[in-house]
Protein backbone atom coordinates (compact mmCIF):
# COMPACT_ATOMS: atom_id res chain seq x y z
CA UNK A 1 -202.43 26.07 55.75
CA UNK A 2 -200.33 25.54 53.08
CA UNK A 3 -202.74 26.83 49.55
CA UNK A 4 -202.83 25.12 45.94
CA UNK A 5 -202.35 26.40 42.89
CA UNK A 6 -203.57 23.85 39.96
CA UNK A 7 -201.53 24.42 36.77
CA UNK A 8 -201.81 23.12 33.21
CA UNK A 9 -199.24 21.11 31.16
CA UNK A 10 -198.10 20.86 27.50
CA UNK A 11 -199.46 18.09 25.57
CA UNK A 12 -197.30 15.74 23.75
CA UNK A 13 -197.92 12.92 21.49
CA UNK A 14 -195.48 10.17 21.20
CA UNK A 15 -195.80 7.04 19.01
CA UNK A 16 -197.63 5.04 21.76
CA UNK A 17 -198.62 7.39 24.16
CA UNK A 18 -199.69 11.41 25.14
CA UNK A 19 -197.16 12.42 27.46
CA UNK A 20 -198.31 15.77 29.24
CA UNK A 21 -194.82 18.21 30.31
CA UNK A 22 -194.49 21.36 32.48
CA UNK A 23 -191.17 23.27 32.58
CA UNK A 24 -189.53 23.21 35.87
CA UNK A 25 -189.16 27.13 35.37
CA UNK A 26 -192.69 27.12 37.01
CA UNK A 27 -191.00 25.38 40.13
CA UNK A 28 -188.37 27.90 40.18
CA UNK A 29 -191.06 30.72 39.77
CA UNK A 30 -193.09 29.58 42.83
CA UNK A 31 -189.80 29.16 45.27
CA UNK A 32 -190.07 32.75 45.97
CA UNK A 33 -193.29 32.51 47.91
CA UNK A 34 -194.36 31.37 51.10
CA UNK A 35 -196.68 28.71 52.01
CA UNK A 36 -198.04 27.73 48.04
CA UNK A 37 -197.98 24.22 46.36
CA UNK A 38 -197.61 24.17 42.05
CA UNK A 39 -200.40 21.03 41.17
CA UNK A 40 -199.79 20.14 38.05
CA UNK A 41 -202.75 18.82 36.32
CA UNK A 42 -203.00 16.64 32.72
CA UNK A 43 -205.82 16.35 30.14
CA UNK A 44 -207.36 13.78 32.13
CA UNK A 45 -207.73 14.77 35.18
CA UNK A 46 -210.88 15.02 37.03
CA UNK A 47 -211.79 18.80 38.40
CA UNK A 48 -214.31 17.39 40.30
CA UNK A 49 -211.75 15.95 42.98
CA UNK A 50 -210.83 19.83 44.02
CA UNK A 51 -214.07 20.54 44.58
CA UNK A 52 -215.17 22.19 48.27
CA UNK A 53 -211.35 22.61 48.36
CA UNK A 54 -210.46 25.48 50.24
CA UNK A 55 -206.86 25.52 50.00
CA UNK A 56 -207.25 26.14 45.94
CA UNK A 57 -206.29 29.70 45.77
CA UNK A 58 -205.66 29.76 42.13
CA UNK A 59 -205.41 28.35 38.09
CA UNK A 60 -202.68 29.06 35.46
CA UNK A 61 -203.21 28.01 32.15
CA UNK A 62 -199.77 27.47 31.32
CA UNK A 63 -197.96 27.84 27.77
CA UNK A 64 -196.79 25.43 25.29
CA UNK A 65 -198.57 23.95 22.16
CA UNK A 66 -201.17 26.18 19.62
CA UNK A 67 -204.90 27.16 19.89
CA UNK A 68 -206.70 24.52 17.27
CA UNK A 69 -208.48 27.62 15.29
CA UNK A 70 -209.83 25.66 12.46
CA UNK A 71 -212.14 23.12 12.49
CA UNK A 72 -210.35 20.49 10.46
CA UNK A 73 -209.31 17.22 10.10
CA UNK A 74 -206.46 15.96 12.35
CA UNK A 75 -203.81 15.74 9.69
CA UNK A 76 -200.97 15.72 12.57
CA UNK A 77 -200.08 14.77 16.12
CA UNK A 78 -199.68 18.57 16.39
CA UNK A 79 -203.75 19.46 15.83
CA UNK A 80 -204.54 16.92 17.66
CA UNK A 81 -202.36 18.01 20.66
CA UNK A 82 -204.02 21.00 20.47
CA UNK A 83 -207.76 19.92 20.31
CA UNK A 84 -206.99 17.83 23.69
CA UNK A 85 -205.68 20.70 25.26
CA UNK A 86 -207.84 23.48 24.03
CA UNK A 87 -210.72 21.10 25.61
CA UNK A 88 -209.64 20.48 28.75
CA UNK A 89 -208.43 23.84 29.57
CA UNK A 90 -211.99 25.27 28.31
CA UNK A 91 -213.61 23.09 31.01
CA UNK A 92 -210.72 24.53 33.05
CA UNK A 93 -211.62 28.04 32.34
CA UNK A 94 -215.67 27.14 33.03
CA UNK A 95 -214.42 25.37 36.42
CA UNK A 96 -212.90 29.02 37.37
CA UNK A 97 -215.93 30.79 35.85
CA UNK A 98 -218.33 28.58 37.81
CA UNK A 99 -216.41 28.24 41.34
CA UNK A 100 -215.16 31.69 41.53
CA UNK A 101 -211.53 30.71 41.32
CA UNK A 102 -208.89 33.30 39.73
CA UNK A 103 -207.06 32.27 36.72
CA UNK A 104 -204.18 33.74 35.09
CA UNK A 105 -203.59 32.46 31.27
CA UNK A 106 -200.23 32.70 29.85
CA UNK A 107 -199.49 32.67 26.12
CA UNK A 108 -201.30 30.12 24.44
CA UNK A 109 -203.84 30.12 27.48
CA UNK A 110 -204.15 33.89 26.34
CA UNK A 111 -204.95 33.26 22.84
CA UNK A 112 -207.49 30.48 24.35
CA UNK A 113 -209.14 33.46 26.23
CA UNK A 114 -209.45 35.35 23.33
CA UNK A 115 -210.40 32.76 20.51
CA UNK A 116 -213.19 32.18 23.09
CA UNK A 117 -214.17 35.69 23.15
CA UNK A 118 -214.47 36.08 19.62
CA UNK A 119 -211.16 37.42 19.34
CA UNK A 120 -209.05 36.28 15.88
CA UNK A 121 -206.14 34.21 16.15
CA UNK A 122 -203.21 34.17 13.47
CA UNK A 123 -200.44 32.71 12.81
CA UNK A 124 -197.35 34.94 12.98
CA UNK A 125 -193.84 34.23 13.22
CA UNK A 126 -192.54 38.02 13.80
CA UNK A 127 -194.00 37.03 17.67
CA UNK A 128 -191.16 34.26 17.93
CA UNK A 129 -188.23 34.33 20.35
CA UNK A 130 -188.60 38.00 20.08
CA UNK A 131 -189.01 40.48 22.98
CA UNK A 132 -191.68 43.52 22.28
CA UNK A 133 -192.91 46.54 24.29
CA UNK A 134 -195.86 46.98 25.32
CA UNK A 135 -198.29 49.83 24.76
CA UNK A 136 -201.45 50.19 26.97
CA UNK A 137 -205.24 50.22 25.92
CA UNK A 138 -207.00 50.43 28.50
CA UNK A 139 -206.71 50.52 32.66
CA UNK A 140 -206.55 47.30 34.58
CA UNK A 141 -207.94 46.09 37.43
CA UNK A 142 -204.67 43.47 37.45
CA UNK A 143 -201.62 45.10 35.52
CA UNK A 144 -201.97 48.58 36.79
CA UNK A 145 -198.44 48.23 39.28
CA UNK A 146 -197.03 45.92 36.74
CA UNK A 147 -197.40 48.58 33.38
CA UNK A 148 -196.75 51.39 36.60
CA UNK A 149 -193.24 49.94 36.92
CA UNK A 150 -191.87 48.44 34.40
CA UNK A 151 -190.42 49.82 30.93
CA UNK A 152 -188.87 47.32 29.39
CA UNK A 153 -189.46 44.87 27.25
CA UNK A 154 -191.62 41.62 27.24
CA UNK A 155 -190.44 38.33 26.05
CA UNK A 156 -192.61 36.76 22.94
CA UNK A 157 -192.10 32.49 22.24
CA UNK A 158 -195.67 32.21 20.52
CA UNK A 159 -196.03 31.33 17.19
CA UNK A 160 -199.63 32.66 17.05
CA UNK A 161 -201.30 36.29 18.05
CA UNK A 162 -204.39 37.91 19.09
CA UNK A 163 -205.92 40.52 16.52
CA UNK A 164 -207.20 43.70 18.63
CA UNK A 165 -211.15 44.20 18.42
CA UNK A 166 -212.07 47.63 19.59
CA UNK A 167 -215.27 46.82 21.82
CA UNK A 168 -215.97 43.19 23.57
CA UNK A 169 -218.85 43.01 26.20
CA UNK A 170 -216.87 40.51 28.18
CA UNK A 171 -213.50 41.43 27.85
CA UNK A 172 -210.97 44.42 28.65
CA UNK A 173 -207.94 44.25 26.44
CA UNK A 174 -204.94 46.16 28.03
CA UNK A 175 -202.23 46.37 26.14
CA UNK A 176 -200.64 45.49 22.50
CA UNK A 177 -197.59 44.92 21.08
CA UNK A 178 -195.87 47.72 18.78
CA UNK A 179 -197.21 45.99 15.78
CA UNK A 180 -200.78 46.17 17.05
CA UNK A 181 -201.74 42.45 18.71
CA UNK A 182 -203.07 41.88 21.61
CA UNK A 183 -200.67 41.48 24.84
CA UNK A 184 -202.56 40.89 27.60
CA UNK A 185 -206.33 41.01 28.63
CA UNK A 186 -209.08 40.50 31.25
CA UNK A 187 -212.31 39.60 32.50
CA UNK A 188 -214.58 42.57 32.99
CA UNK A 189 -216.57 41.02 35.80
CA UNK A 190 -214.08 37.72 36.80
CA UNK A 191 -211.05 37.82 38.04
CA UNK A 192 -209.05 36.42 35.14
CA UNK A 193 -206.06 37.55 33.18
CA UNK A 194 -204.31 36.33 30.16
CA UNK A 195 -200.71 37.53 28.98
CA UNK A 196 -198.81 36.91 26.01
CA UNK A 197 -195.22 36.64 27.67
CA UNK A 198 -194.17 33.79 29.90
CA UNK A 199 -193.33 34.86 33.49
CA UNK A 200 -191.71 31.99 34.37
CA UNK A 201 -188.94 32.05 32.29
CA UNK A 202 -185.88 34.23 34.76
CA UNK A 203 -183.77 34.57 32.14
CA UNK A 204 -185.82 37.89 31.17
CA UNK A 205 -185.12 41.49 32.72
CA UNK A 206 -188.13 41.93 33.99
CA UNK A 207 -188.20 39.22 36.27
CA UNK A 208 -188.87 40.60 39.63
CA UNK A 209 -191.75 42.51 37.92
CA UNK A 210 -193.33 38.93 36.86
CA UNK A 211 -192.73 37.58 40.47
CA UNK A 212 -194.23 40.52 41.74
CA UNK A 213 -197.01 40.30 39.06
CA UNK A 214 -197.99 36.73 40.37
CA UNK A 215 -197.95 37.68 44.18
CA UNK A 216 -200.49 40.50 43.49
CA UNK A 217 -202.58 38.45 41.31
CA UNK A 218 -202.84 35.38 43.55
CA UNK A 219 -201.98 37.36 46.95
CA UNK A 220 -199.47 35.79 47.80
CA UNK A 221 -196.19 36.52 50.13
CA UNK A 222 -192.86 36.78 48.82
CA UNK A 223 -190.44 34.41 50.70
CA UNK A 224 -187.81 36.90 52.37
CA UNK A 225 -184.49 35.66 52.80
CA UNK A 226 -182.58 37.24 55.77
CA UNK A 227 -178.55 39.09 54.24
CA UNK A 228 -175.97 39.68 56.16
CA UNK A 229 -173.04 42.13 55.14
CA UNK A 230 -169.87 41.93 57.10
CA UNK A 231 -168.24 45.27 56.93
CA UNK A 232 -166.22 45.51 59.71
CA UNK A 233 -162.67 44.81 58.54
CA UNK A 234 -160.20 47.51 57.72
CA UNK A 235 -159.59 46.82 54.13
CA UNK A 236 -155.84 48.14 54.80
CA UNK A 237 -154.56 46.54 51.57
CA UNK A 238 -156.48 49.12 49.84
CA UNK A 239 -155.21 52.07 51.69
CA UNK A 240 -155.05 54.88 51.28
CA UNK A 241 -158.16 54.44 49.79
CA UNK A 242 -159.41 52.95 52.93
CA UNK A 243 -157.40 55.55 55.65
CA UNK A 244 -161.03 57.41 55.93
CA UNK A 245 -163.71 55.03 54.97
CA UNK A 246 -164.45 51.09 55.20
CA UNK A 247 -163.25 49.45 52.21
CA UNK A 248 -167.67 48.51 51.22
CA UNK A 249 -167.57 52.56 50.75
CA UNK A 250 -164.46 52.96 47.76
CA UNK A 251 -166.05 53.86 44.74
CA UNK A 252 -166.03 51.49 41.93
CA UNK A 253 -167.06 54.17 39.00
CA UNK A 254 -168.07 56.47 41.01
CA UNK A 255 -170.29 54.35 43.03
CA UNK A 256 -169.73 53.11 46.34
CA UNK A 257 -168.82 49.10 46.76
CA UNK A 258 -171.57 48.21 48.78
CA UNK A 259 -174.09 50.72 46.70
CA UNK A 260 -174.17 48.31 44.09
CA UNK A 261 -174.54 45.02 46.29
CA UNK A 262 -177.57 46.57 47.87
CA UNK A 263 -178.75 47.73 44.87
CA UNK A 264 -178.46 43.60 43.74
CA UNK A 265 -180.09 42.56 46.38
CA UNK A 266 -182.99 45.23 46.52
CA UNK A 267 -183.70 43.89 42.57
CA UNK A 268 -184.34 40.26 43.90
CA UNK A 269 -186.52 42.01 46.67
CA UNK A 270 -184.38 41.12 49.24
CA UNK A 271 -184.91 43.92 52.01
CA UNK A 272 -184.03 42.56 55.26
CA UNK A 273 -180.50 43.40 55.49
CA UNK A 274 -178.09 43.38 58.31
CA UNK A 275 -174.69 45.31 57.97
CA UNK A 276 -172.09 43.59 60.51
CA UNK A 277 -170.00 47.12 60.85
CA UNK A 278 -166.25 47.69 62.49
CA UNK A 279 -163.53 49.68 60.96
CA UNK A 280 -164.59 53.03 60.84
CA UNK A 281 -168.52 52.19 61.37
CA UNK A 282 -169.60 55.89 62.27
CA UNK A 283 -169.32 56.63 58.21
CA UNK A 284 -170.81 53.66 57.32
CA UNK A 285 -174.94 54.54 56.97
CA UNK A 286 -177.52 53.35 54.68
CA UNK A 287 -181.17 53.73 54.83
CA UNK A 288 -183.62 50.58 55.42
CA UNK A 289 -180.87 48.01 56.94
CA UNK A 290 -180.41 47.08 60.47
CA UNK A 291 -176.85 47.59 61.91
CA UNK A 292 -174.59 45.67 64.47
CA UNK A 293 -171.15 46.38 65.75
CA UNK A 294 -168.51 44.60 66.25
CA UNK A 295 -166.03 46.44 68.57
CA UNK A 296 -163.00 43.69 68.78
CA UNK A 297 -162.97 44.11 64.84
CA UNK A 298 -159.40 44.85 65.51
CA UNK A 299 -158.48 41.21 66.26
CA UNK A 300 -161.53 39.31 65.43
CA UNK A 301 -162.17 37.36 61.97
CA UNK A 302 -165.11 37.29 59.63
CA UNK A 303 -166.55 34.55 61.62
CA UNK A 304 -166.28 36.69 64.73
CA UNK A 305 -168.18 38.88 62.83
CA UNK A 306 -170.97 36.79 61.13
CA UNK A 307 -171.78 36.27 64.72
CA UNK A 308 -172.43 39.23 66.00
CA UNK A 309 -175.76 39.00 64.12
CA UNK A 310 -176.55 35.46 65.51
CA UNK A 311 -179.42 36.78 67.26
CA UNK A 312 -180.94 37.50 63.60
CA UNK A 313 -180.56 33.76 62.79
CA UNK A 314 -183.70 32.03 64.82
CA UNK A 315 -184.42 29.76 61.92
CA UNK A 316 -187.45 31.22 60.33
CA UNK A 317 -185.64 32.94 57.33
CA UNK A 318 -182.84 31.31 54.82
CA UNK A 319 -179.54 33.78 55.18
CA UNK A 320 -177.15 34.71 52.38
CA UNK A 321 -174.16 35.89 53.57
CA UNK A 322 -172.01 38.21 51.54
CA UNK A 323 -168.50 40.06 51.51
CA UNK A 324 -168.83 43.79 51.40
CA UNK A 325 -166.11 44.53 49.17
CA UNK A 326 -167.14 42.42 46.01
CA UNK A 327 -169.44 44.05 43.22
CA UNK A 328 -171.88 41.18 41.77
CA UNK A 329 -174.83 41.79 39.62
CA UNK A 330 -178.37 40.96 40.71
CA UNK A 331 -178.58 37.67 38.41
CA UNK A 332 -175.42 36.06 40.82
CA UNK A 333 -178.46 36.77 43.66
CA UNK A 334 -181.19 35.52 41.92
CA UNK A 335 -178.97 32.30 41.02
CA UNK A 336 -177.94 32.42 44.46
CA UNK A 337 -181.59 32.86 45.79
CA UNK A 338 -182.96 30.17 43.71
CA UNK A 339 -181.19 27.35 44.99
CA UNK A 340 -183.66 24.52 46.76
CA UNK A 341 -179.95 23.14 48.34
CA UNK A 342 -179.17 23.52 52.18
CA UNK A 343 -176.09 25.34 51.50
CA UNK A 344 -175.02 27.21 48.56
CA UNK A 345 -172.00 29.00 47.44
CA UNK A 346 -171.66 31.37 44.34
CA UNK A 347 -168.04 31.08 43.02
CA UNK A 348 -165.84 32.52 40.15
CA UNK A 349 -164.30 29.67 38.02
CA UNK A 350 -162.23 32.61 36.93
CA UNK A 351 -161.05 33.38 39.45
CA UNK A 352 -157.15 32.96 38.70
CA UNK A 353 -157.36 35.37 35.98
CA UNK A 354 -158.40 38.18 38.00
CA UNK A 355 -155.93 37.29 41.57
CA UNK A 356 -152.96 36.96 38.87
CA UNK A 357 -153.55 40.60 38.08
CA UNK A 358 -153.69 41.75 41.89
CA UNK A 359 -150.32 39.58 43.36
CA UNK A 360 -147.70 36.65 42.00
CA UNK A 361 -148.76 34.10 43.79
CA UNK A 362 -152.71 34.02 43.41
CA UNK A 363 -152.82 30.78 45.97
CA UNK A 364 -151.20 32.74 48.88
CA UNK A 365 -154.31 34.99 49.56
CA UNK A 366 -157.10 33.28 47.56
CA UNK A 367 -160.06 31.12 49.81
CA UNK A 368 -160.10 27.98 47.49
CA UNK A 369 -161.97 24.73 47.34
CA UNK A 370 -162.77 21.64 45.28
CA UNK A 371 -166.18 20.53 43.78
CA UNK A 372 -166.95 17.30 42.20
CA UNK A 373 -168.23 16.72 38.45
CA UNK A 374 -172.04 17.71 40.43
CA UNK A 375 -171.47 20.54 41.26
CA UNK A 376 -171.04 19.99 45.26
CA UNK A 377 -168.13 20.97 47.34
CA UNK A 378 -165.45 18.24 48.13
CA UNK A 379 -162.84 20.08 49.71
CA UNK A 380 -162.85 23.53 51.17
CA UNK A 381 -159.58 25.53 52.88
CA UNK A 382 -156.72 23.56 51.78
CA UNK A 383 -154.59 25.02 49.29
C-alpha cells in the first residue's frame, strides 16, 4: 500500500484571493523513496477527512511565511498570512498530538513549535540566506545519526529565530546555532521534530544527510536505482598507461578513474553496482559491487557489453548506465538521479572545448546529438 504524507503550504495573499504554494523541491525530495505520496494540504482543509486513515504515515509543517508573535492589528497582508497559517497548522500540530501521527516541522513550523512552548521568537536577519553549524545540547531520540554524520554546515532562509531556554517540561532542544539560537528540537514524549534548515532544498552539501534524515524519521525506504559500469574495453589510446591496467584504474591525481565515480555514486546512496569487466579484468576489484565478464571484449562494443548484465535488468529498479573512464562529481548523479523522465542523458555543452585539446578534428571521435529548445533529444549518432 502505497502511504501518505500530508504537508503544509505557504500562504499568500493576492488582491482578490489567498493563494496557498509549496515548492516543488518537496517533490524532488520525496522521489528518492519508495512507495510514499506528498498531500499537500491548504488553510482550509478539513483534517477530519484523514481520519481512520491508515495509509497516513506522517505530517511536515513546511516553511515559508513568519510566526504572528504579537498580538496586533493586521496592518498587512503579511500578518495576516501568518495568523491563517499559524492557526491551521496549530490544529495541525493538535491533530498529530491527538492521533498519534509523527510530525516533522521545518523552519517556520520550528519556530511554531517553540512559540507554542513558551519559547521566544525574534526577529533576526544574521539567520538569512546564511549557512551555520550546528552545536549540540542535548541527545536525541531523532538526530542522533544525522549530528553522528554530518559536519558541515546547515542552510538558514528564516528571517526569525528561537531564543534557547535552559529547562522546558515538554520539550528537548538539541542543538543551536554558533550564535546561540535554537536549531532544532523535540517532543519529550511525541514523536515530533522541528528544524531550522530546509531539507528540501538539494542545492545544499548535506543533502544525502537530509534524505537520509527523512527516511529515518518517517521509516521510509530509499528508492535504489540499479548502475552499471562498463569496464571492459582496452582503453589503448591511453597506453602505456593502460599496457597493465583497464583504463577505469589510471589515476587522475592520484586517484583511480573509477575511485571517484563510485565514490559519486556511493554519495547519492546508490549501492547496487554492477562492473561489466574485460580488458585486463583480474586487476580490476572493488569491494561491495557485483561483477560480470565479458570474454569477446576483444571484438565486442559497449552495447555487447551493457548486455552482459541484462539479467540485472528485470524491471523492478531504474538503471543509470555510466562510462568508466569519465570523472563526474556526485551533483551530475543526483541531477541525473532526479529526473521523473523515462530516459535521461547527462551531457557536456562543453564539450568542444575539452575534445579540441585531445585531437584536430573533435567530430571524428566525439558521440554527438541534437536537443530541441526543451531540453529533449532530436537527433542522436549523426555527425
Amino acid at each position: 500500500m502505497v502511504k501518505k504524507i500530508l504537508i503544509s503550504q505557504r500562504v499568500n495573499i493576492l488582491e482578490f484571493e489567498i493563494n496557498c504554494s509549496l515548492s516543488t523541491e518537496w517533490t524532488k525530495l520525496f522521489n528518492n523513496f519508495e512507495k510514499i505520496q506528498l498531500i499537500p494540504i491548504d488553510i482550509n482543509t478539513n483534517l477530519f477527512n484523514f481520519d481512520n486513515d491508515p495509509s497516513i504515515l506522517g505530517i511536515i509543517i513546511s516553511g515559508g511565511n513568519d510566526v504572528l508573535i504579537k498580538k496586533e492589528r493586521f496592518s498587512s497582508n503579511k500578518n495576516y498570512e501568518s495568523y491563517l497559517r499559524d492557526n491551521f497548522e496549530i490544529t495541525l500540530l493538535n491533530y498529530s498530538l491527538n492521533n498519534n501521527i509523527p510530525l516533522l516541522a521545518i523552519c517556520r513550523g520550528c519556530q511554531l513549535l517553540a512559540y507554542k512552548n513558551g519559547f521566544n521568537i525574534t526577529n533576526n536577519k544574521n539567520h538569512t540566506g546564511t549557512h551555520h553549524k550546528l552545536i549540540s545540547v542535548n541527545n536525541s531520540k531523532y538526530l542522533k545519526r544525522y549530528l553522528n554524520e554530518f559536519s558541515g554546515k546547515v542552510n538558514s532562509y528564516h528571517n526569525q529565530s528561537i531564543e534557547n531556554i535552559n529547562n522546558n517540561e515538554n520539550i528537548n532542544v538539541i542543538c543551536k546555532s554558533e550564535d546561540g539560537f535554537v536549531e532544532a528540537l523535540e517532543y519529550k514524549n511525541h514523536k515530533i521534530l522541528g528544524i531550522m534548515w530546509h531539507p528540501e532544498r538539494n542545492s545544499s552539501k548535506n543533502h544525502i544527510h537530509d534524505i537520509n534524515l527523512i527516511a529515518d524519521f518517517f521509516n521510509l525506504k530509499l528508492k535504489q536505482s540499479l548502475v552499471i559500469i562498463l569496464c571492459a574495453g582496452k582503453g589503448t589510446r591511453l597506453r602505456p598507461l593502460t599496457n597493465n591496467v583497464p583504463k577505469c584504474m589510471v589515476k587522475y591525481k592520484n586517484t583511480e578513474i573509477i575511485d571517484y565515480i563510485l565514490a559519486s555514486l556511493k554519495m547519492n546512496n546508490l549501492n547496487d553496482i554492477v562492473l561489466v569487466k574485460g580488458y585486463l579484468n583480474e586487476k580490476l576489484k572493488k569491494i561491495n559491487t557485483k561483477e560480470i565478464i565479458n570474454e569477446k571484449y576483444n571484438i565486442t562494443n559497449m552495447v555487447y557489453t551493457l548486455f552482459k548484465a541484462e539479467k540485472y535488468m528485470d524491471g523492478t529498479k531504474d538503471i543509470i548506465i555510466s562510462y568508466s573512464d569519465i570523472v563526474y562529481s556526485p551533483k551530475i548523479v543526483k541531477k541525473l538521479n532526479d529526473s521523473n523522465d523515462k530516459i535521461s542523458v547527462i551531457i557536456d555543452k562543453d564539450w568542444y572545448n575539452l575534445w579540441s585539446q585531445r585531437m584536430e578534428d573533435p567530430l571524428s571521435d566525439a558521440e554527438t546529438l541534437k536537443i530541441n529548445s526543451k531540453g529533449y533529444i532530436t537527433e542522436i549518432g549523426k555527425k
